[in-house]
N, C-alpha and C. Protein backbone atom coordinates (compact mmCIF):
# COMPACT_ATOMS: atom_id res chain seq x y z
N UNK A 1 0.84 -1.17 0.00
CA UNK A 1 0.00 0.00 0.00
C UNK A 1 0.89 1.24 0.00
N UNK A 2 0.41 2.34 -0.77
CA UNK A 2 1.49 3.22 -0.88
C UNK A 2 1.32 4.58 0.49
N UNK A 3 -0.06 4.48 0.91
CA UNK A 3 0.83 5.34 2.19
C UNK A 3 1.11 4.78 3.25
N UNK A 4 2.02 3.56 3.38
CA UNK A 4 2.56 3.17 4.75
C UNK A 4 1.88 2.02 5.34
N UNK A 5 0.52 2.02 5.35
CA UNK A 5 -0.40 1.11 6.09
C UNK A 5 -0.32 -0.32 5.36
N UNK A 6 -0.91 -0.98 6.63
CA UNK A 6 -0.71 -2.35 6.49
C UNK A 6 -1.94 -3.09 6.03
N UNK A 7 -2.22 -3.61 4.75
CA UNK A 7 -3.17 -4.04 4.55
C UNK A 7 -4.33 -5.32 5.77
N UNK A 8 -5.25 -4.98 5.77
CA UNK A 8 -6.23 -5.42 6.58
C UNK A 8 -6.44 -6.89 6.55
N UNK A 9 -5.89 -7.28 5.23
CA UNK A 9 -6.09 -8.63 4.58
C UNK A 9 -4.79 -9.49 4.65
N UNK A 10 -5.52 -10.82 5.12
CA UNK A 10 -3.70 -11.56 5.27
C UNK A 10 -3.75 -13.07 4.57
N UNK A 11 -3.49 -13.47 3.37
CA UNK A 11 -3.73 -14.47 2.90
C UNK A 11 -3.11 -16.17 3.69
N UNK A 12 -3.31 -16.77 4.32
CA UNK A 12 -3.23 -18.27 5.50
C UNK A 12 -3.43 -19.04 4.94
N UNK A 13 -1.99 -19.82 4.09
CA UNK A 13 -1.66 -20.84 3.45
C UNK A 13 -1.46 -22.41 4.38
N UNK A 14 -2.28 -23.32 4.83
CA UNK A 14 -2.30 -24.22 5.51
C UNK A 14 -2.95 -25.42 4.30
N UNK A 15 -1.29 -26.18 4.82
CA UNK A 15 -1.35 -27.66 4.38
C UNK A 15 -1.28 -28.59 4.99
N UNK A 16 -2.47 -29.72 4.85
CA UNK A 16 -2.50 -30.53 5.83
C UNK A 16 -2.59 -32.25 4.92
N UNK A 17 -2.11 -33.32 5.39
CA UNK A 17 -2.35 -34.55 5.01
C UNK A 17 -2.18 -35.16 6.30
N UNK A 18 -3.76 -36.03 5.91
CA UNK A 18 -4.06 -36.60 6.90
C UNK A 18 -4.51 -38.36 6.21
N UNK A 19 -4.18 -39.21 7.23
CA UNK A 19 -4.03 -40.56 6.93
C UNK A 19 -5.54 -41.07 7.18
N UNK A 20 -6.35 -41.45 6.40
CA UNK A 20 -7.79 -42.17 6.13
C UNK A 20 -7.26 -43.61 7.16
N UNK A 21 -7.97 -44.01 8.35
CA UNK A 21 -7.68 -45.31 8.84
C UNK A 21 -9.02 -45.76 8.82
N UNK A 22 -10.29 -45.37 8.18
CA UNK A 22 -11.54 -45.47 8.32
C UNK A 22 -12.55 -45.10 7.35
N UNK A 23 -12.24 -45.57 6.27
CA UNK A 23 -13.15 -45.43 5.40
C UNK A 23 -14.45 -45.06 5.52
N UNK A 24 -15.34 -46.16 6.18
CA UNK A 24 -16.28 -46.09 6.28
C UNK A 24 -16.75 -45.34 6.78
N UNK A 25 -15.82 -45.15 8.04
CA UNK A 25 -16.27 -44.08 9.04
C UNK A 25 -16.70 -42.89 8.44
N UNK A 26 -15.82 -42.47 7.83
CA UNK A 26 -15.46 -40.72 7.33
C UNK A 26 -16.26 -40.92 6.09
N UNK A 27 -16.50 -41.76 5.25
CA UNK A 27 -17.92 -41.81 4.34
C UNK A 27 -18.89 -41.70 5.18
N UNK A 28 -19.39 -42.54 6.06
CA UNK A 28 -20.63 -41.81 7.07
C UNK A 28 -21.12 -41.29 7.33
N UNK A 29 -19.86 -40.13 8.20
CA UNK A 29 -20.01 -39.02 8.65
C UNK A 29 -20.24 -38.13 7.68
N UNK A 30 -19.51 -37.79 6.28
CA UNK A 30 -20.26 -37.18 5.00
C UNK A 30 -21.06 -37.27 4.93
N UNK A 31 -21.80 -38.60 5.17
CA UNK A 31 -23.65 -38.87 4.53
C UNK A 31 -24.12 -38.15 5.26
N UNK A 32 -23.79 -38.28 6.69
CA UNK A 32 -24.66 -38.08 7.57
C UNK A 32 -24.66 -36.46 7.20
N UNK A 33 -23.74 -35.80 7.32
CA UNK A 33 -23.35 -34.47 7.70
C UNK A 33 -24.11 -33.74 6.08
N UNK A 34 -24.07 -34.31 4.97
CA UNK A 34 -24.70 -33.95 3.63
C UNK A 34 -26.27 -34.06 3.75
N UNK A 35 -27.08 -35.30 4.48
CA UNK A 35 -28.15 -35.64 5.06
C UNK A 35 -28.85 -34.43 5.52
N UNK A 36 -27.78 -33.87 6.75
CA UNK A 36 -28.72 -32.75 7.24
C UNK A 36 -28.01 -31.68 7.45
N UNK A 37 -27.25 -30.94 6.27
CA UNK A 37 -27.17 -29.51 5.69
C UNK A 37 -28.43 -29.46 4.91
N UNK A 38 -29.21 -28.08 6.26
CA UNK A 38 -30.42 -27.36 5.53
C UNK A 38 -30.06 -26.71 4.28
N UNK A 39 -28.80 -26.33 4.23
CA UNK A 39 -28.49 -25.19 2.70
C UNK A 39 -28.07 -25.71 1.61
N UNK A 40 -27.90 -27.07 1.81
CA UNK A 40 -27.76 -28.03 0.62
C UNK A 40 -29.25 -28.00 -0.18
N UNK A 41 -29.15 -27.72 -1.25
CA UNK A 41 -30.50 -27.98 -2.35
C UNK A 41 -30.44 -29.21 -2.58
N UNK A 42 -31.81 -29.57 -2.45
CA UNK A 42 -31.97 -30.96 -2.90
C UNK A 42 -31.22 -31.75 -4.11
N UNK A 43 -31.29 -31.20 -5.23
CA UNK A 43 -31.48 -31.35 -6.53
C UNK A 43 -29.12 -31.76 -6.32
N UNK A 44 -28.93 -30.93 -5.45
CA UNK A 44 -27.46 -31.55 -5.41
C UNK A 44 -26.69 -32.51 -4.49
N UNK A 45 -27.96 -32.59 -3.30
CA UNK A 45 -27.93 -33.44 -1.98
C UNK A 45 -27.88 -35.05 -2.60
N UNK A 46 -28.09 -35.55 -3.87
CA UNK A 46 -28.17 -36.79 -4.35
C UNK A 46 -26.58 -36.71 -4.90
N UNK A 47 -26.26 -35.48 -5.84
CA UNK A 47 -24.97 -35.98 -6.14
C UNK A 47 -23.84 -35.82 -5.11
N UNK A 48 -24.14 -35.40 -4.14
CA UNK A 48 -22.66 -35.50 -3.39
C UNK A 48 -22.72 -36.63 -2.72
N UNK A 49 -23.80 -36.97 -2.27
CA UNK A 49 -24.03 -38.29 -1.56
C UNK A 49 -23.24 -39.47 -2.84
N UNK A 50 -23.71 -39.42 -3.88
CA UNK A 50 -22.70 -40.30 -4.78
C UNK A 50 -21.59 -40.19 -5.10
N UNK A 51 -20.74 -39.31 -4.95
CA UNK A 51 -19.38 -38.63 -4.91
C UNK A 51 -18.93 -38.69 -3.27
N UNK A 52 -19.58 -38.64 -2.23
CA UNK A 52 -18.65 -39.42 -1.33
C UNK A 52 -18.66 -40.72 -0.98
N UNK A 53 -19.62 -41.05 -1.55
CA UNK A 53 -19.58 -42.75 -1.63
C UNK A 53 -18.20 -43.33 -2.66
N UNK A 54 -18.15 -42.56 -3.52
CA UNK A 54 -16.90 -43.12 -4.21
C UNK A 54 -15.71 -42.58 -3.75
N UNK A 55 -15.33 -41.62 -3.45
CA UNK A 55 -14.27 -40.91 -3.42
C UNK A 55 -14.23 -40.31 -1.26
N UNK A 56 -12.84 -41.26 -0.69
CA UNK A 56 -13.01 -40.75 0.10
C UNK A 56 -11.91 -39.02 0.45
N UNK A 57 -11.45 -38.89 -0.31
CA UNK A 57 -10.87 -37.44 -0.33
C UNK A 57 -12.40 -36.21 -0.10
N UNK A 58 -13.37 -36.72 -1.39
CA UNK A 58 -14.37 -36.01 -1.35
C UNK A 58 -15.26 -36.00 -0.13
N UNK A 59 -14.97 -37.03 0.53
CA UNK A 59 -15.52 -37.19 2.03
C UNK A 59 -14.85 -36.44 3.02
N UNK A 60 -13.81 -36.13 2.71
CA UNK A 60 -13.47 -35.01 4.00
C UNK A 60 -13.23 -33.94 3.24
N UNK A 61 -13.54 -33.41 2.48
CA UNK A 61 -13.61 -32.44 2.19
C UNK A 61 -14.75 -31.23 1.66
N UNK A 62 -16.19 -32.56 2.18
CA UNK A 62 -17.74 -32.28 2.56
C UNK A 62 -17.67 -31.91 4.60
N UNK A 63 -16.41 -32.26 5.20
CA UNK A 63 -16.57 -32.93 6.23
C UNK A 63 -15.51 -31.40 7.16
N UNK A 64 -14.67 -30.94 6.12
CA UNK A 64 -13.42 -29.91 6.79
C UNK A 64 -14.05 -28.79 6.44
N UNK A 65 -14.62 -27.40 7.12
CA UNK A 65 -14.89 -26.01 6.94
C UNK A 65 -13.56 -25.51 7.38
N UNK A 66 -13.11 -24.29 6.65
CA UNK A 66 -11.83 -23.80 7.05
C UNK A 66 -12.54 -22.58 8.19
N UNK A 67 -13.76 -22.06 7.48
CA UNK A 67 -14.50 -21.27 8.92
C UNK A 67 -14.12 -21.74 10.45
N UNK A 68 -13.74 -23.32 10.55
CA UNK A 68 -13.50 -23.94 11.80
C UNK A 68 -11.93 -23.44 12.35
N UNK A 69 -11.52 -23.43 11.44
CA UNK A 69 -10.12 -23.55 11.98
C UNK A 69 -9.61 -22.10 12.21
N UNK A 70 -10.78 -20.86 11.91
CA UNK A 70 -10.39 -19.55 12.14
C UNK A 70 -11.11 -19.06 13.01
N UNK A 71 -12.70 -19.41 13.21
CA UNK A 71 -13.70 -18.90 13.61
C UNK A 71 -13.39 -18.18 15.78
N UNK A 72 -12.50 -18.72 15.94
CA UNK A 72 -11.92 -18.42 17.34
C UNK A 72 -11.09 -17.80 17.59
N UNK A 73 -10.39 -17.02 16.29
CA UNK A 73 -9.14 -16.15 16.29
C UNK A 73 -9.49 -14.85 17.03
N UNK A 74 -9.18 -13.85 17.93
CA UNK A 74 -9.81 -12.65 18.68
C UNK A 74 -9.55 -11.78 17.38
N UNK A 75 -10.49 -10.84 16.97
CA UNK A 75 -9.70 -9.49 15.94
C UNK A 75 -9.62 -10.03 14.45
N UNK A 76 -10.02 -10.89 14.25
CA UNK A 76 -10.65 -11.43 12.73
C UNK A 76 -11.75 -12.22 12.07
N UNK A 77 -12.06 -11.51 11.17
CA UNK A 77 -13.11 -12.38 10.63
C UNK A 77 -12.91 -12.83 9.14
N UNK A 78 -13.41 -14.02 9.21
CA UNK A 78 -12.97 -14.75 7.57
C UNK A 78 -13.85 -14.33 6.54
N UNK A 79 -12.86 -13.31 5.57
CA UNK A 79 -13.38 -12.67 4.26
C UNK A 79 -13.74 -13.60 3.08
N UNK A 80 -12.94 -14.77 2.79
CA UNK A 80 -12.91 -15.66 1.63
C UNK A 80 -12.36 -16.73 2.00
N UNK A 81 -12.90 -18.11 1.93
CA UNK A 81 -12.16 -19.35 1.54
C UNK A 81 -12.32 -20.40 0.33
N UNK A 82 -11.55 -20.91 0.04
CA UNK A 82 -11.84 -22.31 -0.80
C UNK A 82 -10.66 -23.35 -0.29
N UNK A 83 -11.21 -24.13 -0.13
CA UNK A 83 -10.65 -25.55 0.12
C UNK A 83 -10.86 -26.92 -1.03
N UNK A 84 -10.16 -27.78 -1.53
CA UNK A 84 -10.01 -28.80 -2.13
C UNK A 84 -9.35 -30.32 -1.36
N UNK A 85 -9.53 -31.29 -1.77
CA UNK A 85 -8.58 -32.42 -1.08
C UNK A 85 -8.86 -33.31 -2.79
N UNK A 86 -7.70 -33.90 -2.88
CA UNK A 86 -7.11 -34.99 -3.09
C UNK A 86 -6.12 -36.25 -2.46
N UNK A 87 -6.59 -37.24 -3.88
CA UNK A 87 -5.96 -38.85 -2.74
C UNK A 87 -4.12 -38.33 -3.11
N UNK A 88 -2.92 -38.44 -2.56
CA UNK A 88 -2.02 -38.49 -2.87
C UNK A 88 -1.50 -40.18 -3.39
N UNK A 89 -1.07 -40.10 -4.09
CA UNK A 89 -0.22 -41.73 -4.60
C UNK A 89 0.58 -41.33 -4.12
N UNK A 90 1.40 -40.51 -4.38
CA UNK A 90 3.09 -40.45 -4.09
C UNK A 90 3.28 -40.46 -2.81
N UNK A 91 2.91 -40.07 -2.01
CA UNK A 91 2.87 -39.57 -0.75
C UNK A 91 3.73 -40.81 -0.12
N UNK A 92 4.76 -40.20 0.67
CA UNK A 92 5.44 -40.99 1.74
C UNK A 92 5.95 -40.97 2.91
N UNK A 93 4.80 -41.20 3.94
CA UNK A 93 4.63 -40.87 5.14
C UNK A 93 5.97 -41.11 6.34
N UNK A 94 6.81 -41.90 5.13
CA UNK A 94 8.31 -42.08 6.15
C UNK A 94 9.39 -41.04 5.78
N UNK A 95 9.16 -40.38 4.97
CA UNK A 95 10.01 -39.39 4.12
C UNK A 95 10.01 -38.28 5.42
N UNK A 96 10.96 -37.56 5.34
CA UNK A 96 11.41 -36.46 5.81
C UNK A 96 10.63 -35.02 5.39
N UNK A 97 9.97 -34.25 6.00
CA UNK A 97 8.64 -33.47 5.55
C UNK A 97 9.92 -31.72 4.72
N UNK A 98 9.85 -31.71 3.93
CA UNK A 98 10.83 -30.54 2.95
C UNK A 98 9.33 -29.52 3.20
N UNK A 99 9.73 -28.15 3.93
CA UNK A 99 9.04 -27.10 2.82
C UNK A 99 9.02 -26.93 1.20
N UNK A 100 10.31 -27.16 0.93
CA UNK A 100 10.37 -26.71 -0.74
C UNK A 100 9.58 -27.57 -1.48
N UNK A 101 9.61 -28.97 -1.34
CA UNK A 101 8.41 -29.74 -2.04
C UNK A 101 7.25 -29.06 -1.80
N UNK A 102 6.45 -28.39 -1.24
CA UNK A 102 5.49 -28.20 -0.95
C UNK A 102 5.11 -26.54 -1.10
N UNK A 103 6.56 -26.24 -1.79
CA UNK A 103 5.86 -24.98 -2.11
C UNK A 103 5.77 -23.87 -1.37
N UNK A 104 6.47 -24.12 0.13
CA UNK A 104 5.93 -23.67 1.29
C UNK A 104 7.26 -22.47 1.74
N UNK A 105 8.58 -23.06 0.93
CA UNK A 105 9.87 -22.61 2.03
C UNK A 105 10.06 -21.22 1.82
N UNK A 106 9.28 -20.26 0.39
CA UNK A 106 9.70 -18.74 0.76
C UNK A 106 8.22 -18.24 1.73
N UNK A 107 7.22 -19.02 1.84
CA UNK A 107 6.12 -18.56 2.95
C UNK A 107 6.28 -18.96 4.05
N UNK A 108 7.35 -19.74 4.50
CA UNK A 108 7.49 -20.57 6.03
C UNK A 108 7.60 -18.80 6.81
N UNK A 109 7.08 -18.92 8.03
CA UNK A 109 7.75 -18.09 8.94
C UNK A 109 7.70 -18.68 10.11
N UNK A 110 9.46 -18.38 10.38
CA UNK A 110 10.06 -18.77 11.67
C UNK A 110 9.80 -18.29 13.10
N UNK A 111 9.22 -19.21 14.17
CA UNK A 111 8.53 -18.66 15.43
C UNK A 111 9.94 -18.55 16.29
């Protein structure tokens, strides 16, 4: 900003992988949780229900609001989100975790 001030807006890059030990479970809890969202329209309440039946990425990601993970911060309120999940293949949970794979190492900041 050109007179000095600090913009109001702060863009919160969070990456997370998390290990499915429960299929069923976390399909479930989608149904259930797709079941009874009042703001779901009908007419799309059938296809997600068939899209988390197949796909469990798409099951937690009917299942994760990022509203959650901010909604308790004192002095902010959440302007915009979008969230996505995919299955990783590559993924190797014994590997050594790199910022730079991930895109992350010129946004890391050090506590």
């Amino acid at each position: 900003m050109s007179n000095g001030e600090a913009s109001r807006f702060v863009r919160l890059h969070v990456e997370l992988v998390l290990e499915i030990t429960d299929t069923g479970e976390l399909t479930g809890a989608a149904m259930d949780h797709i079941g009874g969202d009042p703001a779901l329209p009908e007419e799309e309440r059938g296809q997600a229900l068939e899209t988390v039946k197949e796909d469990p990425a798409e099951a937690l990601a009917h299942l994760v609001d990022p509203f959650d993970l901010v909604n308790a911060v004192p002095g902010t309120e959440l302007a915009q989100a979008s969230w996505s999940s995919e299955e990783l293949t590559d993924y190797d949970p014994e590997a050594e975790w790199d910022a730079a794979e991930w895109d992350l190492a010129d946004d890391a900041v050090e506590r």
